[in-house]
C-alpha atoms as a PDB file:
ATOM      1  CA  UNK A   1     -26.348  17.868  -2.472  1.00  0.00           C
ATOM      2  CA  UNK A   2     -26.027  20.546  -0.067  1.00  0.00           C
ATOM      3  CA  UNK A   3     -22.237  20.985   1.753  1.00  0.00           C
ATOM      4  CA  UNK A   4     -22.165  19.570   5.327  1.00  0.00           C
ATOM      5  CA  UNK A   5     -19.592  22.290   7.141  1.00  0.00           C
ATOM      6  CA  UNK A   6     -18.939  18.781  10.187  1.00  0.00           C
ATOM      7  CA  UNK A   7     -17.751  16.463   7.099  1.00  0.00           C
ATOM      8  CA  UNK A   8     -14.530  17.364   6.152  1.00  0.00           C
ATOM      9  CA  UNK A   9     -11.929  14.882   3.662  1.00  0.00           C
ATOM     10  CA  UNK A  10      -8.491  15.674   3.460  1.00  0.00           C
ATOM     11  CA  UNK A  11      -7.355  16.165  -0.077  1.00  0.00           C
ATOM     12  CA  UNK A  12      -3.752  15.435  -1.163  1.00  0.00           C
ATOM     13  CA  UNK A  13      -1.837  16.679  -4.976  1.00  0.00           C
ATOM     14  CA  UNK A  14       0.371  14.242  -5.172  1.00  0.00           C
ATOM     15  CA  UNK A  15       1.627  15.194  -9.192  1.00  0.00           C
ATOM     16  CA  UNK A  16       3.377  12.312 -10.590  1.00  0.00           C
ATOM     17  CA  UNK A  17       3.745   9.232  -8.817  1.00  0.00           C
ATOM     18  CA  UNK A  18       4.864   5.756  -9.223  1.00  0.00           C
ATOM     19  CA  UNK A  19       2.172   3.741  -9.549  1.00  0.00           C
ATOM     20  CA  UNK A  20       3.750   0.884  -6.600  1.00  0.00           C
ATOM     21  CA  UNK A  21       4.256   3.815  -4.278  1.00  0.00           C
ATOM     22  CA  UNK A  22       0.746   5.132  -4.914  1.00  0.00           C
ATOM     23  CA  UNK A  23      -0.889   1.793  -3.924  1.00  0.00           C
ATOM     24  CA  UNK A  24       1.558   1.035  -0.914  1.00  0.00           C
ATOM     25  CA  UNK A  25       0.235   4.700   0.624  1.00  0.00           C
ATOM     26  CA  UNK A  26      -3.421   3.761  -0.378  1.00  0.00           C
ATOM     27  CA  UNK A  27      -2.891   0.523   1.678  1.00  0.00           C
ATOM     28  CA  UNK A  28      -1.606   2.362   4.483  1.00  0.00           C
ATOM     29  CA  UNK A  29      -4.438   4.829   4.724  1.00  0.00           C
ATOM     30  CA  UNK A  30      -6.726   1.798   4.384  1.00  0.00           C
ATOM     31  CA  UNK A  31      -4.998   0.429   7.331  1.00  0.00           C
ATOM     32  CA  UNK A  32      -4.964   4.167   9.445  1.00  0.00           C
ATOM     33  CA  UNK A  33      -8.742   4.825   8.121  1.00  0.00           C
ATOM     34  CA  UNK A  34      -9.583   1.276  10.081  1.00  0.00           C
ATOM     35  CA  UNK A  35      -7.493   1.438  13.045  1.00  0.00           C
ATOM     36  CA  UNK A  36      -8.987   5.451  13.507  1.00  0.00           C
ATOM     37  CA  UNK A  37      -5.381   6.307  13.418  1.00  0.00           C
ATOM     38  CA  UNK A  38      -6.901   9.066  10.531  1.00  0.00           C
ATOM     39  CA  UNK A  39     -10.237   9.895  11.749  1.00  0.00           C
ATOM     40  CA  UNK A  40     -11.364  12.123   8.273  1.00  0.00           C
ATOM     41  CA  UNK A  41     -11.546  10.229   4.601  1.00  0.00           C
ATOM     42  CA  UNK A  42      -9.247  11.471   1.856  1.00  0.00           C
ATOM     43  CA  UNK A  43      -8.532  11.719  -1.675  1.00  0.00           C
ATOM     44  CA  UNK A  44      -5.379  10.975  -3.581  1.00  0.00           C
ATOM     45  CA  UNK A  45      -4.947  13.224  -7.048  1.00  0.00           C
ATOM     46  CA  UNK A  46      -2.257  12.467  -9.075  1.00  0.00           C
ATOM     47  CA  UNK A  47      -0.754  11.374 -12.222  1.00  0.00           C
ATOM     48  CA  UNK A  48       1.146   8.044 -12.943  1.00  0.00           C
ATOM     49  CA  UNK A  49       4.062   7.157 -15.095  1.00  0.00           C
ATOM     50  CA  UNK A  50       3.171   4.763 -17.679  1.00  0.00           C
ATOM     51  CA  UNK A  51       2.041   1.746 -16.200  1.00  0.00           C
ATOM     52  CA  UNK A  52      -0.580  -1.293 -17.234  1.00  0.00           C
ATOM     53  CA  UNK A  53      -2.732  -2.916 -14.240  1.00  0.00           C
ATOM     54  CA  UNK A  54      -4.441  -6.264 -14.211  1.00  0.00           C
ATOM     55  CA  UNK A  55      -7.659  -5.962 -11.655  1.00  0.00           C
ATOM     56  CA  UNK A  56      -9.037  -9.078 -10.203  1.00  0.00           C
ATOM     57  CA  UNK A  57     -10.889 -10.122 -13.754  1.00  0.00           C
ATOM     58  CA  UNK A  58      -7.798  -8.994 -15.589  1.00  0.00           C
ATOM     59  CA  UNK A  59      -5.576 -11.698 -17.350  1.00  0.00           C
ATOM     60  CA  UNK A  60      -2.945 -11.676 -20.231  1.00  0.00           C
ATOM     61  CA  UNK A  61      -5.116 -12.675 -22.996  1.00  0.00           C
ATOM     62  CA  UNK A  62      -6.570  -8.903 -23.252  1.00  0.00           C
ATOM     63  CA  UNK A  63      -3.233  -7.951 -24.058  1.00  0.00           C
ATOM     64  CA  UNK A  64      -2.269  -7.297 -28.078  1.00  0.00           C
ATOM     65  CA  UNK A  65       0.901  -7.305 -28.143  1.00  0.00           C
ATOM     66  CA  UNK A  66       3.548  -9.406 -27.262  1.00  0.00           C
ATOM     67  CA  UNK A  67       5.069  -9.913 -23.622  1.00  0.00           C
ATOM     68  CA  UNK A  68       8.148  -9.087 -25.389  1.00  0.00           C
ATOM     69  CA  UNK A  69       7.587  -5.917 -27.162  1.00  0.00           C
ATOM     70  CA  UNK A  70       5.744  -5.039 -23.342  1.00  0.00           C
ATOM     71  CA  UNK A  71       9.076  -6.176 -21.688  1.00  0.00           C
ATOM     72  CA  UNK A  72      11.180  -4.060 -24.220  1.00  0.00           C
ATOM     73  CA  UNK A  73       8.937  -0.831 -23.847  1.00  0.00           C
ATOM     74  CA  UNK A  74      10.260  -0.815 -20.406  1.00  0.00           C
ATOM     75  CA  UNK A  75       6.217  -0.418 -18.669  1.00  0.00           C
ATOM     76  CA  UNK A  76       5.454  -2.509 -16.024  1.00  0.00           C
ATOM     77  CA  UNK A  77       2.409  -4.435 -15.704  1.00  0.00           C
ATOM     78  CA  UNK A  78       1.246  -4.845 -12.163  1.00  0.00           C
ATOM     79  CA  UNK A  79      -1.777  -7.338 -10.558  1.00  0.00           C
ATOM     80  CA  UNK A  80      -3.834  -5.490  -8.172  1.00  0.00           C
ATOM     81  CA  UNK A  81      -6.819  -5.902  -5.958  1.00  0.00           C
ATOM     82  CA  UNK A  82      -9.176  -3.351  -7.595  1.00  0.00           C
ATOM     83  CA  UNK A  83     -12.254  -4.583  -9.652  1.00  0.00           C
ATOM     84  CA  UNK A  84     -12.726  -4.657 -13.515  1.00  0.00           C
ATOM     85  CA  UNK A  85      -9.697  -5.832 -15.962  1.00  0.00           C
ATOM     86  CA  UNK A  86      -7.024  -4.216 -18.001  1.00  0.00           C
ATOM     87  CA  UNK A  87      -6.368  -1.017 -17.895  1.00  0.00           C
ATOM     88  CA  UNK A  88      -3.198   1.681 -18.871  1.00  0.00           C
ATOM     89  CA  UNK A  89      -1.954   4.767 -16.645  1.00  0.00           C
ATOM     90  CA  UNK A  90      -0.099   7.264 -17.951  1.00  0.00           C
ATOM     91  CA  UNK A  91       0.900  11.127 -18.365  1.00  0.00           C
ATOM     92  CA  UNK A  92      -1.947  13.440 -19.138  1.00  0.00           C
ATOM     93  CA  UNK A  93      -4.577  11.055 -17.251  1.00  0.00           C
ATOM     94  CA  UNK A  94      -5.895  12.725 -13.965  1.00  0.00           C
ATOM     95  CA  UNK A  95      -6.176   9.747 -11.283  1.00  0.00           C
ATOM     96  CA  UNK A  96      -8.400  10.262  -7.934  1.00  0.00           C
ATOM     97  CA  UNK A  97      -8.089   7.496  -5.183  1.00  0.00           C
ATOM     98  CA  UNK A  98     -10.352   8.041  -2.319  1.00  0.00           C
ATOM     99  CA  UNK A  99      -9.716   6.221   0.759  1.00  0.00           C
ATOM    100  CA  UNK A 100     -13.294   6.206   1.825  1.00  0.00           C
ATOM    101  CA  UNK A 101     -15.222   4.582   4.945  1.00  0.00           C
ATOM    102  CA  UNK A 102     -18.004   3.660   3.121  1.00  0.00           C
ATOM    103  CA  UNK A 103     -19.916   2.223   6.590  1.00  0.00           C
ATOM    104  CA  UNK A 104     -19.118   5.545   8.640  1.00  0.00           C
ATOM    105  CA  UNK A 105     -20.630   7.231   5.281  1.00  0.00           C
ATOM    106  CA  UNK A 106     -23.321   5.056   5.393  1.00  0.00           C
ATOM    107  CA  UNK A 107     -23.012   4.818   1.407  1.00  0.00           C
ATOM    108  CA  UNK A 108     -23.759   1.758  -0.702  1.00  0.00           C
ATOM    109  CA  UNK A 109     -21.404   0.380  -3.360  1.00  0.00           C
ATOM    110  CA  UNK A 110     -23.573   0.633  -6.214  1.00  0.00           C
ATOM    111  CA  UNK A 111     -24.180   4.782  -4.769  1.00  0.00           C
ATOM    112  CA  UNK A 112     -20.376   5.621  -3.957  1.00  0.00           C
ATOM    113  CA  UNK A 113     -19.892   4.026  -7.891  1.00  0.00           C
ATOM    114  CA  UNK A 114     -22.658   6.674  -9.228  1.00  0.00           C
ATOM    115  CA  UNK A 115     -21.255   9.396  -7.526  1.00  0.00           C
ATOM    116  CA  UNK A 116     -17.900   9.278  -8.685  1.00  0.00           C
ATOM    117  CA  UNK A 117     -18.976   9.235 -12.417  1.00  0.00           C
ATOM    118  CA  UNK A 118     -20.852  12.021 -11.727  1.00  0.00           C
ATOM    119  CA  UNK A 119     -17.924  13.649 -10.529  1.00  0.00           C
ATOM    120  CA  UNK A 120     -16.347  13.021 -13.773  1.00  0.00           C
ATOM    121  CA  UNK A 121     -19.460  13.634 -15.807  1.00  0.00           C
ATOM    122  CA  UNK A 122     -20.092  17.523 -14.515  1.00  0.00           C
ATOM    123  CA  UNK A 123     -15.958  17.499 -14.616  1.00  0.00           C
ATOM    124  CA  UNK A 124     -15.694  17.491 -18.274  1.00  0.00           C
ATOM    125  CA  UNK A 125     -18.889  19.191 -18.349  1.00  0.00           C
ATOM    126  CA  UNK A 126     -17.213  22.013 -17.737  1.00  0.00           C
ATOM    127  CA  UNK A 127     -15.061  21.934 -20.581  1.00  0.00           C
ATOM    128  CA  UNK A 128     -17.745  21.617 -22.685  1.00  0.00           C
ATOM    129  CA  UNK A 129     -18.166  17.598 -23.380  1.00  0.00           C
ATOM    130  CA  UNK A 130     -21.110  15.817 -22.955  1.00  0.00           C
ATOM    131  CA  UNK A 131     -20.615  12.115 -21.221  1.00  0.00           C
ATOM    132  CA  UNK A 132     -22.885   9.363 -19.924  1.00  0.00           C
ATOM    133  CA  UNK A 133     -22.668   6.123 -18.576  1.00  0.00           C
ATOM    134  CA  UNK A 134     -22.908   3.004 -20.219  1.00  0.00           C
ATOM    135  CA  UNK A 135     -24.542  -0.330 -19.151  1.00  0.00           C
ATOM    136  CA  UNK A 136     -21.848  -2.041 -20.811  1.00  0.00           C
ATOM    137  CA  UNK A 137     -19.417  -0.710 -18.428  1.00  0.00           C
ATOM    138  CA  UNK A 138     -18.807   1.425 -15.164  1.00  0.00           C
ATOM    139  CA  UNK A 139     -16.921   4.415 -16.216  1.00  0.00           C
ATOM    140  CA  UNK A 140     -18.585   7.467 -18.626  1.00  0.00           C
ATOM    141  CA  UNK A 141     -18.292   8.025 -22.071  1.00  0.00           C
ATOM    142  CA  UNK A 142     -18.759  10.003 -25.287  1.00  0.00           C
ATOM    143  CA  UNK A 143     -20.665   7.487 -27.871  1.00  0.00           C
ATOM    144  CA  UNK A 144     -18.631   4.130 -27.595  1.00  0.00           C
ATOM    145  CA  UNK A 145     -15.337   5.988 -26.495  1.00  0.00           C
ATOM    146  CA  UNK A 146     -14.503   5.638 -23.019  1.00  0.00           C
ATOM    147  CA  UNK A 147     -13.271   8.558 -21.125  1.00  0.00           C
ATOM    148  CA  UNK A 148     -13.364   7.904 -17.811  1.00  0.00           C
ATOM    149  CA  UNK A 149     -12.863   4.807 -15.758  1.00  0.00           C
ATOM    150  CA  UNK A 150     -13.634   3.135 -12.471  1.00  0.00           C
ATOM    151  CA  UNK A 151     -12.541   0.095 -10.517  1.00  0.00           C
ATOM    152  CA  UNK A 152     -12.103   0.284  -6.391  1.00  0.00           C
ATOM    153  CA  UNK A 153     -11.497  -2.493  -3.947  1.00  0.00           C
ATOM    154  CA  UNK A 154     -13.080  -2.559  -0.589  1.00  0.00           C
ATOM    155  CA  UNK A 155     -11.451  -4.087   2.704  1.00  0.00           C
ATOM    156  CA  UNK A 156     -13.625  -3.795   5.735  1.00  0.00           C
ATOM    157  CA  UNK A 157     -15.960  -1.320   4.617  1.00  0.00           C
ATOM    158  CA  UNK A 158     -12.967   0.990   3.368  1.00  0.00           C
ATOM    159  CA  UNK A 159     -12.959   1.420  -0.027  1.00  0.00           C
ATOM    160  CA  UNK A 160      -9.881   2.595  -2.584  1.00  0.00           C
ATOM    161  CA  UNK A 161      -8.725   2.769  -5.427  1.00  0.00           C
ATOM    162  CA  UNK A 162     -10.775   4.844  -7.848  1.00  0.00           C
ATOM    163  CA  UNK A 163     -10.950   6.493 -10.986  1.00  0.00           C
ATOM    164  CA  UNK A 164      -9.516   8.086 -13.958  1.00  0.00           C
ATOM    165  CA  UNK A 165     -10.244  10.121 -16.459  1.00  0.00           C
ATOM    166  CA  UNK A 166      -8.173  10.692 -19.975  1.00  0.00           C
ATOM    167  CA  UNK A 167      -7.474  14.608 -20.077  1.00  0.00           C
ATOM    168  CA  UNK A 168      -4.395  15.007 -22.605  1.00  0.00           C
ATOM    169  CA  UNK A 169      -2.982  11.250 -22.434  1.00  0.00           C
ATOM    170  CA  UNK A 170      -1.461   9.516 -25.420  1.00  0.00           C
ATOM    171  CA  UNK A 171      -3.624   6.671 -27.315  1.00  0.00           C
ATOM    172  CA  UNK A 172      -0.474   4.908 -28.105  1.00  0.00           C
ATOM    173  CA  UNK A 173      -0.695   2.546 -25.116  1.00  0.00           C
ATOM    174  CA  UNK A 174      -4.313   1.698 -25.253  1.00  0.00           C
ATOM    175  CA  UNK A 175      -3.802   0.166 -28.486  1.00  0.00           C
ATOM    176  CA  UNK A 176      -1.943  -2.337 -26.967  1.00  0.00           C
ATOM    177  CA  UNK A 177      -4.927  -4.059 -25.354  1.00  0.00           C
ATOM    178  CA  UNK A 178      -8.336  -4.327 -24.809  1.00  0.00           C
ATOM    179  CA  UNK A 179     -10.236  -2.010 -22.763  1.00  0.00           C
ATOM    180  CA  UNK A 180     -11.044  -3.012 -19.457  1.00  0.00           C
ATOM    181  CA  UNK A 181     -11.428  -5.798 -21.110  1.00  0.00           C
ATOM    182  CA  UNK A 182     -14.064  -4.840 -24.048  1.00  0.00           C
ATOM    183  CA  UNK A 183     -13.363  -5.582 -27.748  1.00  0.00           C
ATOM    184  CA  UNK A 184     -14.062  -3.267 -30.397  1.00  0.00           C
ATOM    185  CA  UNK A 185     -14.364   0.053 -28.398  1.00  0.00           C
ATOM    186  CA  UNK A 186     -12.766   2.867 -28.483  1.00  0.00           C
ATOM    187  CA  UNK A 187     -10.685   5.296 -25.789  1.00  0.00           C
ATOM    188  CA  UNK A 188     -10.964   8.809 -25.831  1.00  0.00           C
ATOM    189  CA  UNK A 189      -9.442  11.705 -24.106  1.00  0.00           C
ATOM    190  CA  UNK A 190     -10.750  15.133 -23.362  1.00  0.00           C
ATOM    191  CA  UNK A 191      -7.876  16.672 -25.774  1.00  0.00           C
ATOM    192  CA  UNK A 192      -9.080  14.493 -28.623  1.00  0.00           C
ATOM    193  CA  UNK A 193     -12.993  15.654 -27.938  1.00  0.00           C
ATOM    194  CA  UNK A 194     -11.968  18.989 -27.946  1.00  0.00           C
ATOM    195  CA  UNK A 195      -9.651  19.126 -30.708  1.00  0.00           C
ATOM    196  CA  UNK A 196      -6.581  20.786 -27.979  1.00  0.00           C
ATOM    197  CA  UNK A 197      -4.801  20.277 -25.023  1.00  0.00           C
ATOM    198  CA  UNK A 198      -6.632  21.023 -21.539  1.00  0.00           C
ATOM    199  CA  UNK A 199      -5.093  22.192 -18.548  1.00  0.00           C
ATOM    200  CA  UNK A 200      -4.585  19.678 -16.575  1.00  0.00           C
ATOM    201  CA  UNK A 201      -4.967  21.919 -13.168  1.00  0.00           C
ATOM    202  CA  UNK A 202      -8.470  23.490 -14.235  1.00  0.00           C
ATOM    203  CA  UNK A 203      -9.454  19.692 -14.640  1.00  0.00           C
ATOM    204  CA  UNK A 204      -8.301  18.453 -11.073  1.00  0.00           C
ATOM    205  CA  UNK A 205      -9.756  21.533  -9.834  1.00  0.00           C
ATOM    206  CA  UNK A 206     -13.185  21.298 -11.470  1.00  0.00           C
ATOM    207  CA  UNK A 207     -13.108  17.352 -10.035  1.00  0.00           C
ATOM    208  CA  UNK A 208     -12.698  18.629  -6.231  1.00  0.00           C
ATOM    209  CA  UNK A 209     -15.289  21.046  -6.601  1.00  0.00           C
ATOM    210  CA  UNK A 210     -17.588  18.318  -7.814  1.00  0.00           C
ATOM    211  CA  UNK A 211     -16.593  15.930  -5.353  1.00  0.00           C
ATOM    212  CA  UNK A 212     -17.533  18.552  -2.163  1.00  0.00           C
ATOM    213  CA  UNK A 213     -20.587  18.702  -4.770  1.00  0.00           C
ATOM    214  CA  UNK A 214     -21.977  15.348  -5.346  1.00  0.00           C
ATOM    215  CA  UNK A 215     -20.664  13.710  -1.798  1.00  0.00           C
ATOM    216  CA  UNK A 216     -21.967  16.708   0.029  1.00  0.00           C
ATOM    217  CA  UNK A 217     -18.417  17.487   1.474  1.00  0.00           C
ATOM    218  CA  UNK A 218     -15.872  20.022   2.314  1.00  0.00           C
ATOM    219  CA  UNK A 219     -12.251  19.322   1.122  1.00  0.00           C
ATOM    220  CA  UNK A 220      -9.235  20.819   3.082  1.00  0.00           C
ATOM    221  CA  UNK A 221      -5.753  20.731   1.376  1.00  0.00           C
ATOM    222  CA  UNK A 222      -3.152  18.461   3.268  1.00  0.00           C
ATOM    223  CA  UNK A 223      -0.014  17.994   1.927  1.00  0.00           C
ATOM    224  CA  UNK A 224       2.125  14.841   2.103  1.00  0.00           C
ATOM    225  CA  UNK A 225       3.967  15.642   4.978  1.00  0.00           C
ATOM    226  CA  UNK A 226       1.197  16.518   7.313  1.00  0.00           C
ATOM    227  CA  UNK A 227      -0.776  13.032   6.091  1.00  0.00           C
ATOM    228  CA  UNK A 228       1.817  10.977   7.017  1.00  0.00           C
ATOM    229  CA  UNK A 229       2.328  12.388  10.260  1.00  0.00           C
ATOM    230  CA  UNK A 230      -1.105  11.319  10.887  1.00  0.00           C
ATOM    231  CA  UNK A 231      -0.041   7.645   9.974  1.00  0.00           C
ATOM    232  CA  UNK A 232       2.392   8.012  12.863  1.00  0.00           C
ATOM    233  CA  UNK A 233       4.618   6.971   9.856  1.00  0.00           C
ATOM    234  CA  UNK A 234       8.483   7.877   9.472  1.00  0.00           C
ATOM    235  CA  UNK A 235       8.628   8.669   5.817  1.00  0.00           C
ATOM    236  CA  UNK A 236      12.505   7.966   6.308  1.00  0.00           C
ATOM    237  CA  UNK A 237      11.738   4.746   7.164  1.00  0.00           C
ATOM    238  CA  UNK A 238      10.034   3.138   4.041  1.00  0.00           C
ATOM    239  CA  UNK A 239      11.408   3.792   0.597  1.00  0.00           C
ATOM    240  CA  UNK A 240       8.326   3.927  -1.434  1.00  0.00           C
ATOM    241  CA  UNK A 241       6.884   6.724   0.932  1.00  0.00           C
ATOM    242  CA  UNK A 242      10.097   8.811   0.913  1.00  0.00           C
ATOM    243  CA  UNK A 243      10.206   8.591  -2.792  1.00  0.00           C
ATOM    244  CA  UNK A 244       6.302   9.588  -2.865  1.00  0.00           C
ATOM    245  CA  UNK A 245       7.008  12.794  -0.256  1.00  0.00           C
ATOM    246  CA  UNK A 246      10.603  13.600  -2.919  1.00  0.00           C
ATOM    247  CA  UNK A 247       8.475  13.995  -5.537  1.00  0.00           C
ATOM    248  CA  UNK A 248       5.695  16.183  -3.953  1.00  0.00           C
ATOM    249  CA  UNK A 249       8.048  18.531  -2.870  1.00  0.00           C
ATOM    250  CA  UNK A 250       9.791  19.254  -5.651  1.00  0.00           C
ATOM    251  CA  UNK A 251       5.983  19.451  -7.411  1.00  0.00           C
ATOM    252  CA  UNK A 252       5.777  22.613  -4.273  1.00  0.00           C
ATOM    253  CA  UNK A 253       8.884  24.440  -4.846  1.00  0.00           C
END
């Protein structure tokens, strides 16, 4: 697809976050994107402390261990809007949440879905692994390993949530349940396909130059501070955000 100079996303590196403060900003942009408080689409990257999320399939029975040992590890498990089942964030996984007005964009589900695995597909492409989708389940993967993942949610024609794809995360964690909900597969992770660790910045920056790529966009760095002035929001004011713009900064300096 050929870049459109007139459509421009803001794009936001976020580093770590936590994954309750992640959602509450998604939920605001949502919010901003359909009040035209933010008049341009944008794209969360970040990374998440270890954290398991239940989406609107998900349930307790694709757990393996016990609530106990998940209670002692100290990880939260958190119920969320987004499609699909079970799934595990952690260190080393690269996530992307666009905040996307799929109407305005004039872009199916079943399209917006495609594209974003082809962003991961060319992605790790780059490093040299060779992915595909899989009827059995939105996401790509090598074989039967997953290595990358989808689920959005959609309210009013905005869509977030998003994606993420396994760069040099542990296994450990995905041991401890079923795969979106899948028995017998396996998870993968770019580091394991390769056989070393990846750098985790060449991977976030291959993904934004196959987003402009696939959605036909231009992406223009915006950093915490100047999104959330376009909320209209006091980042003083609610303690999630404040942690979110703590964290970014000390990512800057």
């Amino acid at each position: 697809m050929k870049y459109n100079k007139s459509k421009k996303w803001l794009c936001v590196d976020l580093e770590t976050l936590e994954y309750r403060a992640a959602w509450d900003l998604q939920t605001s942009l949502v919010d901003a994107r359909k009040k035209r408080i933010i008049d341009k689409d944008v794209i969360l990257l970040l990374e998440h402390p270890p954290v398991f999320t239940l989406g609107r399939r998900g349930g307790l029975d694709d757990l393996t261990v016990s609530p106990d040992l998940l209670e002692k590890s100290g990880i939260p498990l958190v119920q969320v809007e987004r499609g699909g089942v079970i799934t595990f964030h952690g260190p080393g996984q690269l996530i992307m949440y666009p905040i996307i007005d799929l109407n305005a964009a004039r872009m199916r589900v079943v399209d917006y879905v495609e594209k974003l695995e082809e962003v991961m597909i060319r992605a790790v492409a780059d490093s040299g692994i060779i992915a595909e989708r899989n009827s059995l389940n939105r996401g790509i993967w090598v074989g039967n390993k997953k290595l990358g993942s989808i689920g959005i949610a959609i309210r009013r024609g905005i869509c977030f949530h998003g994606m993420s794809l396994n760069v040099n995360i542990s296994m450990k964690h995905f041991g401890w349940m079923n795969p979106c909900g899948l028995k017998q597969i396996e998870i993968s992770s770019m580091q394991r396909e390769l056989s070393h660790k990846v750098s985790m910045s060449k991977v976030c920056a291959a993904v934004k130059k196959h987003m402009e790529s696939v959605f036909g966009v231009n992406l223009i760095k915006t950093s915490l501070p100047e999104l959330l002035k376009k909320l209209n929001k006091n980042y003083e004011s609610t303690s999630n955000i404040k942690k979110t713009f703590k964290k970014t900064r000390m990512a800057e300096t």
